[in-house]
N, C-alpha and C. Protein backbone atom coordinates (compact mmCIF):
# COMPACT_ATOMS: atom_id res chain seq x y z
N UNK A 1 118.10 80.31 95.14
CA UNK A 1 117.98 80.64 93.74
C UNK A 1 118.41 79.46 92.86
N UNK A 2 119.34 78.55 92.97
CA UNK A 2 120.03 77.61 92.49
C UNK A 2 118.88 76.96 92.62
N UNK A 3 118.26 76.77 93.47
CA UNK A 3 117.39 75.72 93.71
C UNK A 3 115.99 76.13 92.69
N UNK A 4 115.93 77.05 92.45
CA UNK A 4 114.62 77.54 91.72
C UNK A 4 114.87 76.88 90.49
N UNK A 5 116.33 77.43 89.84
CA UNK A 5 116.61 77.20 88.25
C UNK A 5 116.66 75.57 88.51
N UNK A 6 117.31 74.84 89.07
CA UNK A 6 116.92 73.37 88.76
C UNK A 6 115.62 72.73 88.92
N UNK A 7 114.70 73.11 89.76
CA UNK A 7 113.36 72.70 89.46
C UNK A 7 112.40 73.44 88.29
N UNK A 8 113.36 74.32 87.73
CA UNK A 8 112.83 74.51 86.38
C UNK A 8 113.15 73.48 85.49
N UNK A 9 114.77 73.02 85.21
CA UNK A 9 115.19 72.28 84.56
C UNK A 9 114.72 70.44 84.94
N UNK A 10 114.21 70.46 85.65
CA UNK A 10 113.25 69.06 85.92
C UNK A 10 112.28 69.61 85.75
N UNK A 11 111.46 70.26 85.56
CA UNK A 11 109.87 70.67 84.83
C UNK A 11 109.91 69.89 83.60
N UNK A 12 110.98 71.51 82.76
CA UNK A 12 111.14 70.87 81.35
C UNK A 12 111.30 69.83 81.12
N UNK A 13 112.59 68.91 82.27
CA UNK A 13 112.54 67.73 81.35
C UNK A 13 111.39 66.53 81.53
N UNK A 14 110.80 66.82 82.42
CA UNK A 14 109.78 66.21 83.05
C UNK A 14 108.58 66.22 81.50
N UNK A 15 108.22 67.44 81.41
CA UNK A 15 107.54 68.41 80.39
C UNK A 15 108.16 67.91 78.90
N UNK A 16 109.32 67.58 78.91
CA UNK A 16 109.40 67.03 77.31
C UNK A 16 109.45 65.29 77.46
N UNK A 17 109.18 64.63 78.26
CA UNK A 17 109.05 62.99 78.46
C UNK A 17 108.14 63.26 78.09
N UNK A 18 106.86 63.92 79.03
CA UNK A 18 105.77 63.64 78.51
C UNK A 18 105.32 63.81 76.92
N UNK A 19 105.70 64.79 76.70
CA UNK A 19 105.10 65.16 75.57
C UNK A 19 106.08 64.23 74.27
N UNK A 20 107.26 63.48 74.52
CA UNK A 20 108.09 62.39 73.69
C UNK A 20 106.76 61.03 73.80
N UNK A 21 106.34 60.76 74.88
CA UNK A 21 105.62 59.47 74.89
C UNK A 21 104.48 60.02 74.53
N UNK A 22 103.62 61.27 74.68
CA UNK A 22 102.04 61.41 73.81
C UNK A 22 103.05 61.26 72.46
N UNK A 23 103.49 61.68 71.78
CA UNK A 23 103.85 61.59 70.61
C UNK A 23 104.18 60.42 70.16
N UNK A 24 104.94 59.37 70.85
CA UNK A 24 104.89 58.18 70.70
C UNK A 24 103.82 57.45 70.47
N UNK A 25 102.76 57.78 71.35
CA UNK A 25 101.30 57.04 71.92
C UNK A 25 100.83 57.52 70.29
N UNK A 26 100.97 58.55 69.67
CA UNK A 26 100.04 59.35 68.45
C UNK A 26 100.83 58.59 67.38
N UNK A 27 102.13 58.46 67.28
CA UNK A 27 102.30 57.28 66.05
C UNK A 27 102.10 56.29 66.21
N UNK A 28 101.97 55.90 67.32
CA UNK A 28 101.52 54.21 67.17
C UNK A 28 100.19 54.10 67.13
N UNK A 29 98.98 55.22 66.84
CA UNK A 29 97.94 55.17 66.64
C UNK A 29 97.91 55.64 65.47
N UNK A 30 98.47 56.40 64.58
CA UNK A 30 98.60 56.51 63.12
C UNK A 30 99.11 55.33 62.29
N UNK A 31 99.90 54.65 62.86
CA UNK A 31 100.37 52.94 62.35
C UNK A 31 99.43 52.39 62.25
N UNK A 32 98.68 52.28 63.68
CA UNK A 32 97.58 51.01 63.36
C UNK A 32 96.32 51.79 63.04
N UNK A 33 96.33 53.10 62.56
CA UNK A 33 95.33 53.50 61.14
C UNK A 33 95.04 53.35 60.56
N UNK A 34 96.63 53.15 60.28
CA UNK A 34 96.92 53.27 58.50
C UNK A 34 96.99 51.50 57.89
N UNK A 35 96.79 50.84 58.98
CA UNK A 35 97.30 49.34 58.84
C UNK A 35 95.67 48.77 58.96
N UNK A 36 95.05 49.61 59.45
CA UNK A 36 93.64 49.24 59.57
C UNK A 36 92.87 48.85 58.53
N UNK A 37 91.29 48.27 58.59
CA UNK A 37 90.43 47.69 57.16
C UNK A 37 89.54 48.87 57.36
N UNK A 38 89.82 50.02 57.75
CA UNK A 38 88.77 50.92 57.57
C UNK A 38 89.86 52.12 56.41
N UNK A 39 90.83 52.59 57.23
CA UNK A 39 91.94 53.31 56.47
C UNK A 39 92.07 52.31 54.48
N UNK A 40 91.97 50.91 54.68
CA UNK A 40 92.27 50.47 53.41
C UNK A 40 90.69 50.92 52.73
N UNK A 41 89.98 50.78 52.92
CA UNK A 41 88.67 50.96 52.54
C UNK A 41 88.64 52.29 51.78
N UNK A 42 89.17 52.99 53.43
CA UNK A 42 88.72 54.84 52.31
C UNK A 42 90.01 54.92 51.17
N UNK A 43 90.99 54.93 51.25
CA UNK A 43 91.99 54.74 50.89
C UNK A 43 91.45 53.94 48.86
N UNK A 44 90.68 53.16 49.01
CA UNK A 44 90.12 52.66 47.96
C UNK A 44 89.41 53.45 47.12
N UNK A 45 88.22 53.99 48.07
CA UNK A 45 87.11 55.00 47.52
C UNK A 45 87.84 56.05 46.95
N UNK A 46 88.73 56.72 48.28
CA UNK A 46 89.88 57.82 46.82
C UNK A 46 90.40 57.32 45.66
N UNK A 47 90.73 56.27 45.59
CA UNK A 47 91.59 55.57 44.19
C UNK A 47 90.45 55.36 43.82
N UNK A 48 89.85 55.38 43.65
CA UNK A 48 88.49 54.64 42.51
C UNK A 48 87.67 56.64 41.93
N UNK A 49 87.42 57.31 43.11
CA UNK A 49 86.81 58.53 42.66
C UNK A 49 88.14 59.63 41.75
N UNK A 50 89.09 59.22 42.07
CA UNK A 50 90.48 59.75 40.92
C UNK A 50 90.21 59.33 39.78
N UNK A 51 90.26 58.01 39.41
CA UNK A 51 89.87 57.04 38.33
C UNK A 51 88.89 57.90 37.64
N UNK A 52 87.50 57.87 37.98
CA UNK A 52 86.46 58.60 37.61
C UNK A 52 86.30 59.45 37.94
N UNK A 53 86.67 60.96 37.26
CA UNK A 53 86.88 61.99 37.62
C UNK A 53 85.54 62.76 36.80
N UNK A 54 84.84 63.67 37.29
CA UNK A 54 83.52 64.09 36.81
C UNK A 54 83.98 64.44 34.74
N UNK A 55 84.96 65.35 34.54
CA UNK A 55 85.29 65.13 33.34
C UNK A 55 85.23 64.23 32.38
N UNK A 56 85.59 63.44 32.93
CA UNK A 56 85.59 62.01 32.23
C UNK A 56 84.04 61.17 32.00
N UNK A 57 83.85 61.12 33.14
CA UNK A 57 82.10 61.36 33.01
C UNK A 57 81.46 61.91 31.75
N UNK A 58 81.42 63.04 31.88
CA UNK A 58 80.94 63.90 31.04
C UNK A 58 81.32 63.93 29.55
N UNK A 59 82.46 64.13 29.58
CA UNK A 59 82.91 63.08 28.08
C UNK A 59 82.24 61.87 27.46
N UNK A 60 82.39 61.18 28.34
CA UNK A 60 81.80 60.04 28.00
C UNK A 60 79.88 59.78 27.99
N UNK A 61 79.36 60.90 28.56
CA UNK A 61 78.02 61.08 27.92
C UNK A 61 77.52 61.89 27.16
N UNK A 62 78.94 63.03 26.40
CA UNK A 62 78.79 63.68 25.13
C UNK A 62 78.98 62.88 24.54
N UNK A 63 80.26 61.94 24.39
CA UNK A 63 80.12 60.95 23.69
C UNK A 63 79.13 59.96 23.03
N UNK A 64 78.34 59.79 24.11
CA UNK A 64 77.32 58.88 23.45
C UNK A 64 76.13 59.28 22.64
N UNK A 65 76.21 61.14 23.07
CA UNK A 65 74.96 61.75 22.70
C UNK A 65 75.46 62.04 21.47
N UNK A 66 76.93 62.28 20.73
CA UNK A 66 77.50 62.80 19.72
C UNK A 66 77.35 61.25 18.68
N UNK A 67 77.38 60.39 18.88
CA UNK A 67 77.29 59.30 18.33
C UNK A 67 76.10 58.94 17.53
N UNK A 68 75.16 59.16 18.65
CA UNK A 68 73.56 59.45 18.01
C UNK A 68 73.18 60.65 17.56
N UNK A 69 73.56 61.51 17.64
CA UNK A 69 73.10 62.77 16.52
C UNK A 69 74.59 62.39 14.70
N UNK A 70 75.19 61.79 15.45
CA UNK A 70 76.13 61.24 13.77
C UNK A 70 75.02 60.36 13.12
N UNK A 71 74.52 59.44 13.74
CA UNK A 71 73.68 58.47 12.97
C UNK A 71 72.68 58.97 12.45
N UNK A 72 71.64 59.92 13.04
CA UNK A 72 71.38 60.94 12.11
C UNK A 72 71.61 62.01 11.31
N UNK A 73 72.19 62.30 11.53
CA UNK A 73 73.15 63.02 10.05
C UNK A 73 73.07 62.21 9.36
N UNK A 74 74.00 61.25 9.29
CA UNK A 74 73.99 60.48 8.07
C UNK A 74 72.71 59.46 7.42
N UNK A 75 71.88 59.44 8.11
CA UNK A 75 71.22 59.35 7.75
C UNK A 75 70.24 60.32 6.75
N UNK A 76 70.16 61.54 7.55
CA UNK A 76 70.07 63.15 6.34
C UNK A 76 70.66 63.23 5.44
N UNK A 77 71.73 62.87 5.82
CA UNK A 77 73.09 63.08 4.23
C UNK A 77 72.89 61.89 3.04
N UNK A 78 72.67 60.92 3.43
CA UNK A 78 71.76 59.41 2.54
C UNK A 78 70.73 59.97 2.00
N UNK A 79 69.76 60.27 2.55
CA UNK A 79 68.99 60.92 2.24
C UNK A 79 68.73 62.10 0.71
N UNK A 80 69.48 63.41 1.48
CA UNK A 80 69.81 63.77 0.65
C UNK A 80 71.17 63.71 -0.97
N UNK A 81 71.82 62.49 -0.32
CA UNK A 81 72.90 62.50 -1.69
C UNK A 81 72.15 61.12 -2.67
N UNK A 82 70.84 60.69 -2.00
CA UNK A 82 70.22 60.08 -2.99
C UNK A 82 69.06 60.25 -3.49
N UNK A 83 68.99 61.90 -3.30
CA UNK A 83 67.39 62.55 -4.53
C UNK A 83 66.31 61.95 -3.27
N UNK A 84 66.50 61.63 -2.27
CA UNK A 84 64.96 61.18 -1.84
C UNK A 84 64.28 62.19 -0.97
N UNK A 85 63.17 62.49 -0.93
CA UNK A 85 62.56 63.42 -0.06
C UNK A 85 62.39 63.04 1.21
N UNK A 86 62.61 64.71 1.96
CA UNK A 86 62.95 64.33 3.47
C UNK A 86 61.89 63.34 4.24
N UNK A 87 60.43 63.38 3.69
CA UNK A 87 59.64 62.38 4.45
C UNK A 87 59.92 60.92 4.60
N UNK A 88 61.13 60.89 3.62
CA UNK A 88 61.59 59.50 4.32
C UNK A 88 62.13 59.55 5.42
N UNK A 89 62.99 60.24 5.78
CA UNK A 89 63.79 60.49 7.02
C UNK A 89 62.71 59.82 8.50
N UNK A 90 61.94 59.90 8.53
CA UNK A 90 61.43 59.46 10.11
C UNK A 90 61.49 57.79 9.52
N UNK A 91 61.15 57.37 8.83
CA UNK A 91 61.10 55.67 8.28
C UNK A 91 62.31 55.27 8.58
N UNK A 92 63.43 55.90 7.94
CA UNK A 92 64.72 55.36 7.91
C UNK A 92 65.34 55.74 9.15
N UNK A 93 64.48 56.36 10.17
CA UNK A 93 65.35 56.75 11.43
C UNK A 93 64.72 55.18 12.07
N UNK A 94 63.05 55.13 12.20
CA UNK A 94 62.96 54.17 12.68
C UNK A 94 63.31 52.45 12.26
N UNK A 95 63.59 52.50 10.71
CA UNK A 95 64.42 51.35 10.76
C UNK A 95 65.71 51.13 11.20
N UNK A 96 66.14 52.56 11.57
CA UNK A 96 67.94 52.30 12.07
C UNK A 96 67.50 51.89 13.36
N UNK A 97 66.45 52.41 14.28
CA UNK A 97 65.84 51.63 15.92
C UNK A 97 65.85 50.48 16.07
N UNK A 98 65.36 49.81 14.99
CA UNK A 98 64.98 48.71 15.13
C UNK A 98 66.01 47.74 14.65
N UNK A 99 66.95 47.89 13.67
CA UNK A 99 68.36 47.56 14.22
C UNK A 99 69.18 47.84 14.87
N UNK A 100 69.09 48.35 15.85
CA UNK A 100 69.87 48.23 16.95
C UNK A 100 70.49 50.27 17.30
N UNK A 101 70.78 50.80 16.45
CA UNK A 101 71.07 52.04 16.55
C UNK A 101 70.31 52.79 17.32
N UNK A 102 71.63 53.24 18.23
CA UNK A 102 71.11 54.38 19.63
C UNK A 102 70.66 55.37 18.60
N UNK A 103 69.96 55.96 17.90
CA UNK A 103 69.97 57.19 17.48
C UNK A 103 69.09 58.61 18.28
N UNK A 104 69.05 58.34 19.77
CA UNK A 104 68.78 59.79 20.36
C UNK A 104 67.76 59.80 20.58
N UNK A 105 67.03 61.07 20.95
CA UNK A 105 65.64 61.79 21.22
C UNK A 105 65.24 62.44 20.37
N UNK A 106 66.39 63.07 19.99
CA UNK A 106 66.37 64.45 19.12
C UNK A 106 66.58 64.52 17.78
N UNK A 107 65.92 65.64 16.77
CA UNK A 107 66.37 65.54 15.27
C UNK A 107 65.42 64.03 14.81
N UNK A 108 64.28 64.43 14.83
CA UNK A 108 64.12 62.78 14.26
C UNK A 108 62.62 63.80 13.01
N UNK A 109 62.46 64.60 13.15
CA UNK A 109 61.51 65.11 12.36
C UNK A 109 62.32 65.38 11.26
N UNK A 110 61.37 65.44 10.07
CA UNK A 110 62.54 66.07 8.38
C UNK A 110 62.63 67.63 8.51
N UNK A 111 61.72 68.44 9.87
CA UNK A 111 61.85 69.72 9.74
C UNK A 111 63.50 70.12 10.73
N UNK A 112 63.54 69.35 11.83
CA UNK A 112 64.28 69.87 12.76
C UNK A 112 65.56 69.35 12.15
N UNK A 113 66.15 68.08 11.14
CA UNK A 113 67.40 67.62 10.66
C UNK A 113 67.68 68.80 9.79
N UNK A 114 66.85 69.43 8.68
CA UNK A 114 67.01 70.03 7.79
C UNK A 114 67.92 71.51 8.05
């Protein structure tokens, strides 16, 4: 019987070496992971897709669309705070084009600003 319980107790300890050196063997393969040019790589792509987060995105192409429906407005509002009739409005949209103003797709008729 004595003899049973100690070749239990050399199993286990037999049974926890091994499993001390796989565990060993598994951090020293998480080291040279993490030390790796593939780990720095992805490691990048996360820091860069944080950075640009779809929100922000999107902001920033209301933004641009809100910019160009302002330039027409005010251009409507010129318009109207100087007595002129709306058929100017497509002239003065396309001279704001042709200097340089994003002014959009949209709202460019005197029916649809109005």
């Amino acid at each position: 019987m004595f003899r049973f319980l100690m070749s239990g107790v050399r199993t286990n300890f037999f049974m926890a070496q091994i499993e001390k050196n796989q565990l060993k063997s598994l951090r020293k393969k998480i080291i040279e992971h993490k030390q790796s040019k593939a780990h720095q790589i992805a490691q990048t792509i996360i820091d860069k897709s944080n950075k640009h987060s779809m929100p922000q995105v999107i902001d920033q192409m209301n933004q641009a669309q809100l910019d160009s429906t302002k330039a027409v407005f005010r251009s409507a509002y010129f318009i109207a705070q100087n007595d002129r009739p709306y058929s100017d409005h497509f002239g003065l949209l396309e001279l704001q084009k042709l200097n340089g103003v994003d002014i959009g797709v949209g709202l460019h008729s005197r029916y649809s600003t109005v």
